[in-house]
C-alpha atoms as a PDB file:
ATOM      1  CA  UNK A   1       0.000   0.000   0.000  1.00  0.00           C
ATOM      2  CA  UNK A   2       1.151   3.550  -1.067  1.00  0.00           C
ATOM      3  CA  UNK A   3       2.058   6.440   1.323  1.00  0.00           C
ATOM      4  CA  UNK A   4      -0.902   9.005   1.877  1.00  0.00           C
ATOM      5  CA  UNK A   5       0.576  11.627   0.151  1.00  0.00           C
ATOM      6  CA  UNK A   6       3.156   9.884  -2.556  1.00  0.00           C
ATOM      7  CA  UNK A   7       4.613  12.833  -4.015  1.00  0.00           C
ATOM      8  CA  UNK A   8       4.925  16.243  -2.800  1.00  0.00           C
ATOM      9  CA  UNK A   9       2.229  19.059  -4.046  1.00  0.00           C
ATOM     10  CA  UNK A  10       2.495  19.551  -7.532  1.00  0.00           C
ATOM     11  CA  UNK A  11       3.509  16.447  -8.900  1.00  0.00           C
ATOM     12  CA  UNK A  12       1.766  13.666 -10.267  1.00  0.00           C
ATOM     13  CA  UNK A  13       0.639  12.013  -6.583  1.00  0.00           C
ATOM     14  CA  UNK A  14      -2.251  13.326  -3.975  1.00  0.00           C
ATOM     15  CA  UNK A  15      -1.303  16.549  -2.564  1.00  0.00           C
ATOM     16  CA  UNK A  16      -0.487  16.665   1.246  1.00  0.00           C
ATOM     17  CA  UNK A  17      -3.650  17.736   3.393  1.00  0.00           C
ATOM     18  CA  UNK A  18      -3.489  21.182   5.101  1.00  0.00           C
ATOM     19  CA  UNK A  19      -1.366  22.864   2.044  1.00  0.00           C
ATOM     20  CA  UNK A  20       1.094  20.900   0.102  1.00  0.00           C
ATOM     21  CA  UNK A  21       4.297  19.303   1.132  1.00  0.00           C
ATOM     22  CA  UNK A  22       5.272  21.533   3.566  1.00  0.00           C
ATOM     23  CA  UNK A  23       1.805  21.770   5.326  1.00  0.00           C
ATOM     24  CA  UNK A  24       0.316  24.933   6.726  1.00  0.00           C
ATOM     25  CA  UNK A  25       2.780  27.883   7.737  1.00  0.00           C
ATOM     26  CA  UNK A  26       3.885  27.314  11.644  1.00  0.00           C
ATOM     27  CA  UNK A  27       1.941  23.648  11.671  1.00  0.00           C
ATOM     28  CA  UNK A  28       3.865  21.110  12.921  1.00  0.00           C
ATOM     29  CA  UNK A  29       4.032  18.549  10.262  1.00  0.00           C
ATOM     30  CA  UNK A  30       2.972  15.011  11.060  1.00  0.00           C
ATOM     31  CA  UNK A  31       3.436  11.619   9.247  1.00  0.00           C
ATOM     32  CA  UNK A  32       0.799   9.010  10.678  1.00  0.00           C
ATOM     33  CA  UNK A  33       2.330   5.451  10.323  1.00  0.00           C
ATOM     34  CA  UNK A  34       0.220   2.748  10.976  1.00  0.00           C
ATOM     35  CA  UNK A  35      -0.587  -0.117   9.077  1.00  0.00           C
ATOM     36  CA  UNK A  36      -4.139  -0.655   9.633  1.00  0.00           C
ATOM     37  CA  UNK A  37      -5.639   1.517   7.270  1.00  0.00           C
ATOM     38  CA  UNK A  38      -8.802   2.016   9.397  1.00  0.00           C
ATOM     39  CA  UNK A  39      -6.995   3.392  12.961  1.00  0.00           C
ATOM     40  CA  UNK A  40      -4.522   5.262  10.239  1.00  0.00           C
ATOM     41  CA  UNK A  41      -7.334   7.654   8.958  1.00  0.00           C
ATOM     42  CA  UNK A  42      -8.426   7.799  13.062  1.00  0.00           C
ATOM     43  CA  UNK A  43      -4.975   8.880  13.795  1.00  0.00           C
ATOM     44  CA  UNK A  44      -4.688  11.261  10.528  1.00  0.00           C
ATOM     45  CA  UNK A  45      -8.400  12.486  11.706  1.00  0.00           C
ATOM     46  CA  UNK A  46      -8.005  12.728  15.367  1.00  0.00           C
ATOM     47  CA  UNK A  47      -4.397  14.661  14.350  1.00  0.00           C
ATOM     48  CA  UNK A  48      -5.818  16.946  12.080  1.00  0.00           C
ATOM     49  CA  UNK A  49      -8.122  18.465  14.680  1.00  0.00           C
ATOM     50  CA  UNK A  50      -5.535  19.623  17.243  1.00  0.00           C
ATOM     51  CA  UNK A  51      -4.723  23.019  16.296  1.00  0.00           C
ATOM     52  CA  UNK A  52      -1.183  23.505  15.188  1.00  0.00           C
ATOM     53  CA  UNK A  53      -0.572  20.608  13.336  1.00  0.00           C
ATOM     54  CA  UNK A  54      -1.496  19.049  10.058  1.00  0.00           C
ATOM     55  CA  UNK A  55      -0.429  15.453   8.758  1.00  0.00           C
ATOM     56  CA  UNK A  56       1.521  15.591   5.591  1.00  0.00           C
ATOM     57  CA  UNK A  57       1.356  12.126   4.954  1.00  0.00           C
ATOM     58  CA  UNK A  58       0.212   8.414   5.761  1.00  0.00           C
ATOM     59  CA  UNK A  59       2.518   5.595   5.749  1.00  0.00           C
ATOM     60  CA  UNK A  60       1.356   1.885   6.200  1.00  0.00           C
ATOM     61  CA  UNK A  61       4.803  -0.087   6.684  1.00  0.00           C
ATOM     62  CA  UNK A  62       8.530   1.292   7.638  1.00  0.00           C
ATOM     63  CA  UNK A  63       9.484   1.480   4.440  1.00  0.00           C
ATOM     64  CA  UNK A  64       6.675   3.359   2.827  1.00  0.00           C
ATOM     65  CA  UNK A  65       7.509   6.083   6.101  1.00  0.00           C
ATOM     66  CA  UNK A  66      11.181   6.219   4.764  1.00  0.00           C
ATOM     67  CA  UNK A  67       9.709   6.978   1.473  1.00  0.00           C
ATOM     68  CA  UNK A  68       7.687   9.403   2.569  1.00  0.00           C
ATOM     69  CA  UNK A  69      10.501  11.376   4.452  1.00  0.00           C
ATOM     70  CA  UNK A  70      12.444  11.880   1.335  1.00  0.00           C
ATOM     71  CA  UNK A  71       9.791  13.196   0.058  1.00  0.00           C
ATOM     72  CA  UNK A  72       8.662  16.146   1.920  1.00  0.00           C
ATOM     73  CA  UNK A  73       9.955  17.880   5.335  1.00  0.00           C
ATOM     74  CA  UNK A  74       8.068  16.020   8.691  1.00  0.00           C
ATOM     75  CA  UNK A  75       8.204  17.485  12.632  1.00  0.00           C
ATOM     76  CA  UNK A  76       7.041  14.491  14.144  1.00  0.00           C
ATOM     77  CA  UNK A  77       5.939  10.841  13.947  1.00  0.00           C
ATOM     78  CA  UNK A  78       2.914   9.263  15.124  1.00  0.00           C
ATOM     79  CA  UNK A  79       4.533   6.028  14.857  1.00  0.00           C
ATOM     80  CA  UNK A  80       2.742   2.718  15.537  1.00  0.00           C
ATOM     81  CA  UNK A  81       5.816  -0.060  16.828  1.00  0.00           C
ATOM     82  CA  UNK A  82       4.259  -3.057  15.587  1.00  0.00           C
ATOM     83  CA  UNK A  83       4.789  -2.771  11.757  1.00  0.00           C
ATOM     84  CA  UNK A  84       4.495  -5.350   8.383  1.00  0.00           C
ATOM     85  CA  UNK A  85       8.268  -4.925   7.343  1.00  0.00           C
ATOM     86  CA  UNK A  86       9.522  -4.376  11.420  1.00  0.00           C
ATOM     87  CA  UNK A  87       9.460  -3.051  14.844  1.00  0.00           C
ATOM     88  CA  UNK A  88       8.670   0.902  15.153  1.00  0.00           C
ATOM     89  CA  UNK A  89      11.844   1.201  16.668  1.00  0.00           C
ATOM     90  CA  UNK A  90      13.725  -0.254  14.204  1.00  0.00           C
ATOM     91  CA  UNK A  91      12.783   1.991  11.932  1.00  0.00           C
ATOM     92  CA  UNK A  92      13.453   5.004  14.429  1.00  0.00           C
ATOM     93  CA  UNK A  93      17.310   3.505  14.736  1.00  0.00           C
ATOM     94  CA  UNK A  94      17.529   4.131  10.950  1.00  0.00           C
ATOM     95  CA  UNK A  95      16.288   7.250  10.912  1.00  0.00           C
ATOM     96  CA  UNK A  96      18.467   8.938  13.139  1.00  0.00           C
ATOM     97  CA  UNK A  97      21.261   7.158  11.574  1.00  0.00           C
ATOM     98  CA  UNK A  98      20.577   8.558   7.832  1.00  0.00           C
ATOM     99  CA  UNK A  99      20.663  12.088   9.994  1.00  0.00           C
ATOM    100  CA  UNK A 100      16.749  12.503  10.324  1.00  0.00           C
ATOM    101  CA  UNK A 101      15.648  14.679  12.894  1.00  0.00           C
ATOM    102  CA  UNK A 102      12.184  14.279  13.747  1.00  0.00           C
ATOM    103  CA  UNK A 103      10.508  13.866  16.904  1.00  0.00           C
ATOM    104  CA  UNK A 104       8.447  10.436  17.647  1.00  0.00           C
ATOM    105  CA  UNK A 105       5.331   9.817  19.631  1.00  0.00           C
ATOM    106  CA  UNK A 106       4.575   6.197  19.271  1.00  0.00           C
ATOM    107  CA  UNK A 107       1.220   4.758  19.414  1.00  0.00           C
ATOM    108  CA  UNK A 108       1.628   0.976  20.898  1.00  0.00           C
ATOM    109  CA  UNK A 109      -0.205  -2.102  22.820  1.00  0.00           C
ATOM    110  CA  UNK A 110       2.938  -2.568  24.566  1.00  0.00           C
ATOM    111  CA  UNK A 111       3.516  -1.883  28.439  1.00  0.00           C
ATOM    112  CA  UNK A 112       7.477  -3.315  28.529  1.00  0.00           C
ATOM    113  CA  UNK A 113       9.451  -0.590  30.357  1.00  0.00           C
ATOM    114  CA  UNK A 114      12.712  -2.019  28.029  1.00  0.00           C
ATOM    115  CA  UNK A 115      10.539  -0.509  24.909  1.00  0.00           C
ATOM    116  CA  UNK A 116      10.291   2.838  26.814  1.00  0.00           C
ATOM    117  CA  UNK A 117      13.766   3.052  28.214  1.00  0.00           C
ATOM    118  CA  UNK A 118      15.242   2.101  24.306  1.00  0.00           C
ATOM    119  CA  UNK A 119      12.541   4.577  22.870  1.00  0.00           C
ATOM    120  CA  UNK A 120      13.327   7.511  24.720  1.00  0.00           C
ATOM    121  CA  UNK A 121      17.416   6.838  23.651  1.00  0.00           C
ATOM    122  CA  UNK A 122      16.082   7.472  20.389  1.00  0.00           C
ATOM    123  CA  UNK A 123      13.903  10.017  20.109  1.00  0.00           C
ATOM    124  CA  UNK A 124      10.604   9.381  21.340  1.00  0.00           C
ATOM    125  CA  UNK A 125       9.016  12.315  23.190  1.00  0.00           C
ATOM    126  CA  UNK A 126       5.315  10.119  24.410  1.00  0.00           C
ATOM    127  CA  UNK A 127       3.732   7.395  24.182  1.00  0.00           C
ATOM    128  CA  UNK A 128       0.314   6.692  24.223  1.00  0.00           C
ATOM    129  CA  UNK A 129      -1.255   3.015  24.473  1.00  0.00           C
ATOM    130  CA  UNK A 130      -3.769   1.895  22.714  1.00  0.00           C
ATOM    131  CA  UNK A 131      -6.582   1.830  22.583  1.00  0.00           C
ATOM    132  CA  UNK A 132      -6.855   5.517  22.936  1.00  0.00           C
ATOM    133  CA  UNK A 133      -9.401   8.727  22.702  1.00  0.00           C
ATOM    134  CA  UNK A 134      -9.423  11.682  20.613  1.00  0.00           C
ATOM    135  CA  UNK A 135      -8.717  13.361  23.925  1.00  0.00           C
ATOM    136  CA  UNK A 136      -5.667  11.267  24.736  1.00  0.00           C
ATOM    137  CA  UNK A 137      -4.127  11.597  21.768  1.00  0.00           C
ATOM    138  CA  UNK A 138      -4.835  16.044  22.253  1.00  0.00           C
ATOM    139  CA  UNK A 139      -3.000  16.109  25.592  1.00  0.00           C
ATOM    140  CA  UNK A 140       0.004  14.437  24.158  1.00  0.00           C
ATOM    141  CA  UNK A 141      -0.049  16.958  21.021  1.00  0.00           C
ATOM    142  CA  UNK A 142      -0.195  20.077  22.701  1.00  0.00           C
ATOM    143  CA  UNK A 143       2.119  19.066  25.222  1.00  0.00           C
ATOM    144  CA  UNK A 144       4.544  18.220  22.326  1.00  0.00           C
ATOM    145  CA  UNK A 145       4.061  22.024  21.140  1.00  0.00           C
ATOM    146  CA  UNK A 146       4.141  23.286  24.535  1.00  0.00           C
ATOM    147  CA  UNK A 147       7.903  21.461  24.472  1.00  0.00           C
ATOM    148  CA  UNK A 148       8.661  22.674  21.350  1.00  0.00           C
ATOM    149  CA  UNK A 149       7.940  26.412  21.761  1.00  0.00           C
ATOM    150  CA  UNK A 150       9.589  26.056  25.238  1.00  0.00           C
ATOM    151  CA  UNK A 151      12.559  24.290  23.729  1.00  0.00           C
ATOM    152  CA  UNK A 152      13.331  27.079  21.040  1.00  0.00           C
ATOM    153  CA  UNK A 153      13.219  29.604  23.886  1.00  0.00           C
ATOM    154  CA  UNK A 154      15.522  28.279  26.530  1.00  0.00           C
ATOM    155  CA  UNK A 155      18.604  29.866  27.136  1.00  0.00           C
ATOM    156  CA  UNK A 156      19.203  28.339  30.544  1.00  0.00           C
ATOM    157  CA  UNK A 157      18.955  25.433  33.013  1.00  0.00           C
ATOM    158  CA  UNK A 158      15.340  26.928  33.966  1.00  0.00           C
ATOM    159  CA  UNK A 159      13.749  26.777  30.643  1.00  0.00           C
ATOM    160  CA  UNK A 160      14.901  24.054  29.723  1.00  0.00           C
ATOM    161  CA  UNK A 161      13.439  22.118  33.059  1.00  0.00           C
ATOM    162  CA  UNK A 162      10.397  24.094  31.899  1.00  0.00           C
ATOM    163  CA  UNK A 163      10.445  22.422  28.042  1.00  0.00           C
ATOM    164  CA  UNK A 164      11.018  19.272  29.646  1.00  0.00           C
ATOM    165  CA  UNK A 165       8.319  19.444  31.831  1.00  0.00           C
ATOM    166  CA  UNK A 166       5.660  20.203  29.399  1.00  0.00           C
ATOM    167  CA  UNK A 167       6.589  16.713  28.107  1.00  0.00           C
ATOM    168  CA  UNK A 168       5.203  14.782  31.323  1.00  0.00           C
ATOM    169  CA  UNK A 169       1.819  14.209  31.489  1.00  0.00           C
ATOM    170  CA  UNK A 170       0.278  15.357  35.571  1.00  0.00           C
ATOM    171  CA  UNK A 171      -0.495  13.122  37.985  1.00  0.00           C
ATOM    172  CA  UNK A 172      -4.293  11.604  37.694  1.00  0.00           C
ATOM    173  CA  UNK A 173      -6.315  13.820  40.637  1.00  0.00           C
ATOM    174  CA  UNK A 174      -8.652  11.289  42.642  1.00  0.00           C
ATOM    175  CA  UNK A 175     -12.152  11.537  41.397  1.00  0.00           C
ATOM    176  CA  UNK A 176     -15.040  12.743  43.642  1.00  0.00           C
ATOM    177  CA  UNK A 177     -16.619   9.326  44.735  1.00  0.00           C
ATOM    178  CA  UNK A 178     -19.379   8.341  41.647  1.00  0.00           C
ATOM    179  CA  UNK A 179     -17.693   9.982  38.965  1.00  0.00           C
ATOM    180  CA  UNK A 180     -15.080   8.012  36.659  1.00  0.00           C
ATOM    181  CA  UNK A 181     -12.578   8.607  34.342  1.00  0.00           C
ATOM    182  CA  UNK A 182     -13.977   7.527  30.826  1.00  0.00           C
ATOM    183  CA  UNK A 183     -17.386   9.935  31.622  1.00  0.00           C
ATOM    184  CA  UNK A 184     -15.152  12.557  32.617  1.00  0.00           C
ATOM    185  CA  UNK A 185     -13.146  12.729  29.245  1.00  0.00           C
ATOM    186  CA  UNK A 186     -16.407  12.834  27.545  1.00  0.00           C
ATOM    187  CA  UNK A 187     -17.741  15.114  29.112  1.00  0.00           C
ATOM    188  CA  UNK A 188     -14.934  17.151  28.938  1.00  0.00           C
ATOM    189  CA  UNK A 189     -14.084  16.560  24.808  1.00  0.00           C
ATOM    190  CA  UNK A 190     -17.526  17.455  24.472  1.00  0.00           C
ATOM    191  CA  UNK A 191     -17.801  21.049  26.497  1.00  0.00           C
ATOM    192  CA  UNK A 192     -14.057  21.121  25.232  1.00  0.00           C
ATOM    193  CA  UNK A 193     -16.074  21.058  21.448  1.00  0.00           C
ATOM    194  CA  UNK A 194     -18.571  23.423  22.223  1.00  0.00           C
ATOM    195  CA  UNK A 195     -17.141  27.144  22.804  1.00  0.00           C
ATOM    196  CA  UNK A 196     -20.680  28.448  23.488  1.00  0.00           C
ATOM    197  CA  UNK A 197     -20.658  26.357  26.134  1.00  0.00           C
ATOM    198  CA  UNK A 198     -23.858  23.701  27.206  1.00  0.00           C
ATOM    199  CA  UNK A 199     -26.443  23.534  30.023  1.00  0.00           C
ATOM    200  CA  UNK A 200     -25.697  20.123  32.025  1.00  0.00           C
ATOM    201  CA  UNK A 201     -29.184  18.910  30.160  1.00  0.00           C
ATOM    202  CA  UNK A 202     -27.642  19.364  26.343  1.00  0.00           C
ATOM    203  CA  UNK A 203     -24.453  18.175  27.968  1.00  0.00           C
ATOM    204  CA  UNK A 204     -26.474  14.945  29.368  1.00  0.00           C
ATOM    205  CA  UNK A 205     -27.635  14.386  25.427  1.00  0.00           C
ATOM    206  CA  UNK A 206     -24.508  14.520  23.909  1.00  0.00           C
ATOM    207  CA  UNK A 207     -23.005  12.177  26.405  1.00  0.00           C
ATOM    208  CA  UNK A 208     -25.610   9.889  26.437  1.00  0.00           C
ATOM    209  CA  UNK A 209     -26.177  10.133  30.686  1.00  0.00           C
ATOM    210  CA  UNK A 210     -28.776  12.222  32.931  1.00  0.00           C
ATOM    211  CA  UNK A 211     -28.935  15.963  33.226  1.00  0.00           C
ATOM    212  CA  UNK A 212     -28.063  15.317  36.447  1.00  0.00           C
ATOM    213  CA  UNK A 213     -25.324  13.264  36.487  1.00  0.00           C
ATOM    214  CA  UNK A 214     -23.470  15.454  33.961  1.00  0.00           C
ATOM    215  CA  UNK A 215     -24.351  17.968  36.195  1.00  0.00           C
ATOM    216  CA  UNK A 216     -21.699  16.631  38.586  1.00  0.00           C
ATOM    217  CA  UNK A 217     -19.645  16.124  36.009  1.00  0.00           C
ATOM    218  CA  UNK A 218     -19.602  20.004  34.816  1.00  0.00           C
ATOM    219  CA  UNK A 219     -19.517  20.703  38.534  1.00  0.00           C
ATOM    220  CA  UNK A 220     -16.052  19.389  38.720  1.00  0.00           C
ATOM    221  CA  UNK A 221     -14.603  20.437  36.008  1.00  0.00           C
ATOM    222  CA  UNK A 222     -15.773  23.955  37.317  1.00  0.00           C
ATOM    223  CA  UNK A 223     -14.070  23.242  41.099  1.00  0.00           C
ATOM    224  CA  UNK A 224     -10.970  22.322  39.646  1.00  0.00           C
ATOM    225  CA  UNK A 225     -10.467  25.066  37.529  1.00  0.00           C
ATOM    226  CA  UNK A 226     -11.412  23.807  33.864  1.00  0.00           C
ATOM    227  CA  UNK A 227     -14.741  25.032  33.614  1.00  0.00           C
ATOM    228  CA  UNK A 228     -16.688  28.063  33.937  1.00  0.00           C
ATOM    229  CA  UNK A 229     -19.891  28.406  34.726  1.00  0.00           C
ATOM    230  CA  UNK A 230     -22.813  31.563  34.280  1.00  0.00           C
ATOM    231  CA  UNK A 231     -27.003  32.109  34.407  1.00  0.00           C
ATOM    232  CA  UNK A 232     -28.368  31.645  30.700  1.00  0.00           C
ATOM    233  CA  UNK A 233     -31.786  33.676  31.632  1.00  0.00           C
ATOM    234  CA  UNK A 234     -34.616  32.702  29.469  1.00  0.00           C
ATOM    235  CA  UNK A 235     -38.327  34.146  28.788  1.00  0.00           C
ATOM    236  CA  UNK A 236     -39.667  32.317  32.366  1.00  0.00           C
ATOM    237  CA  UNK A 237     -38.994  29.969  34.962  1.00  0.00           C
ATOM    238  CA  UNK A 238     -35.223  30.187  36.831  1.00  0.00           C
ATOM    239  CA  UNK A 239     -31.929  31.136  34.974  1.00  0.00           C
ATOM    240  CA  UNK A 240     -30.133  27.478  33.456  1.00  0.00           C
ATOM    241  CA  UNK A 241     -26.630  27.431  34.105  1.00  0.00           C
ATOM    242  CA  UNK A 242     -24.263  27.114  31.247  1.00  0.00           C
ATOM    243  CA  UNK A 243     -20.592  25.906  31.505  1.00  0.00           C
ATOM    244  CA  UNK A 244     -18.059  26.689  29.432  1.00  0.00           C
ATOM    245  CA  UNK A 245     -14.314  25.481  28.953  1.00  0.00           C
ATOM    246  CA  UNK A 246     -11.741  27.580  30.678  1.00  0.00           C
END
């Protein structure tokens, strides 16, 4: 199976998404390999939403990525390790050998602390396991940028602690008794999606659980500083309260 693009813009292949081969101005430029074509247009999709970033290209095997990074200029992999033609690592070994540059968040089943440990020798900023969210795969992203903006700025030991710590993910905060994880991150993509902000009742329908159970939900997201909340007044009855993401 071909890359996703083959050529650079203005050749005789597909032209990249978000602009051509180089991408958008100031977008970090991402090549999704994965070689299961349906959770490779996930990752391309689920990419392509994060702000500041736009996938120049889909690769389905090692070689196809190596391909592909001759071909036009990449910032970072989203780089499954368990590939047709080799192990995601592998193919991160060669790349640094032939002098390439680019960062590497790899997308993986695995939980062997040997992978990590040889991973982060060679480049790989994250990981995130599958299966994963839309909302997983956001936090690692802009945490990425948050290193890389901090990165080109540092000019001593301080900064670059800071760039380095934009890289590691916080602690998981106990939940309020009743409430777990999964509903959380829904709740929280969704509100997240919605810059208007939603009442706890449209928040409940787009979740798929009770007005008042997302309720709680928006509640803490408010008390621990994500979320704001304010009256929506309507023609009668008592103001609804709409929450927005802070």
């Amino acid at each position: 199976m071909t890359p996703y693009p083959t050529q650079p813009a203005g050749s005789d292949g597909a032209e990249a998404p978000g602009g051509g081969e180089g991408g958008r101005p100031g977008r970090v430029r991402v090549l999704v390999v994965e070689d299961d074509p349906v959770a490779a247009d996930a990752h391309r999709t689920y990419v392509e939403r994060v702000p500041g970033f736009t996938v120049v290209g889909v690769a389905h095997s090692g070689a196809e990525a190596q391909r592909a990074l001759e071909r036009f200029p990449v910032d970072l992999l989203l780089l499954d390790l368990y590939l047709p033609d080799g192990h995601g690592l592998q193919l991160a070994r060669s790349l640094r050998a032939a002098g390439h540059r680019a960062d590497v968040i790899a997308v993986t089943s695995a939980r062997d602390l040997a992978v990590v440990r040889e991973g982060v020798s060679l480049g790989v900023v994250q990981y995130v396991l599958k299966p994963f969210t839309f909302a997983t795969l956001r936090d690692r992203l802009v945490r990425y940028a948050q290193f890389r903006t901090a990165a080109g700025e540092a000019s001593g030991q301080a900064e670059v602690d800071r760039a380095l710590g934009a890289l590691r993910a916080p602690q998981p905060a106990v939940l309020p008794k009743g409430l777990s994880a999964p509903t959380l991150e829904r709740v929280t993509q969704t509100l997240r999606e919605s810059p208007e902000g939603l009442t706890a009742a449209a928040t409940g329908e787009e979740v798929g659980i009770s007005r008042i159970t997302a309720r709680r939900y928006l509640e803490h997201l408010v008390t621990s500083g994500r979320a704001v909340r304010s009256p929506q007044y309507g023609t009668v009855g008592r103001p609804e309260l709409r929450y927005r993401w802070q």
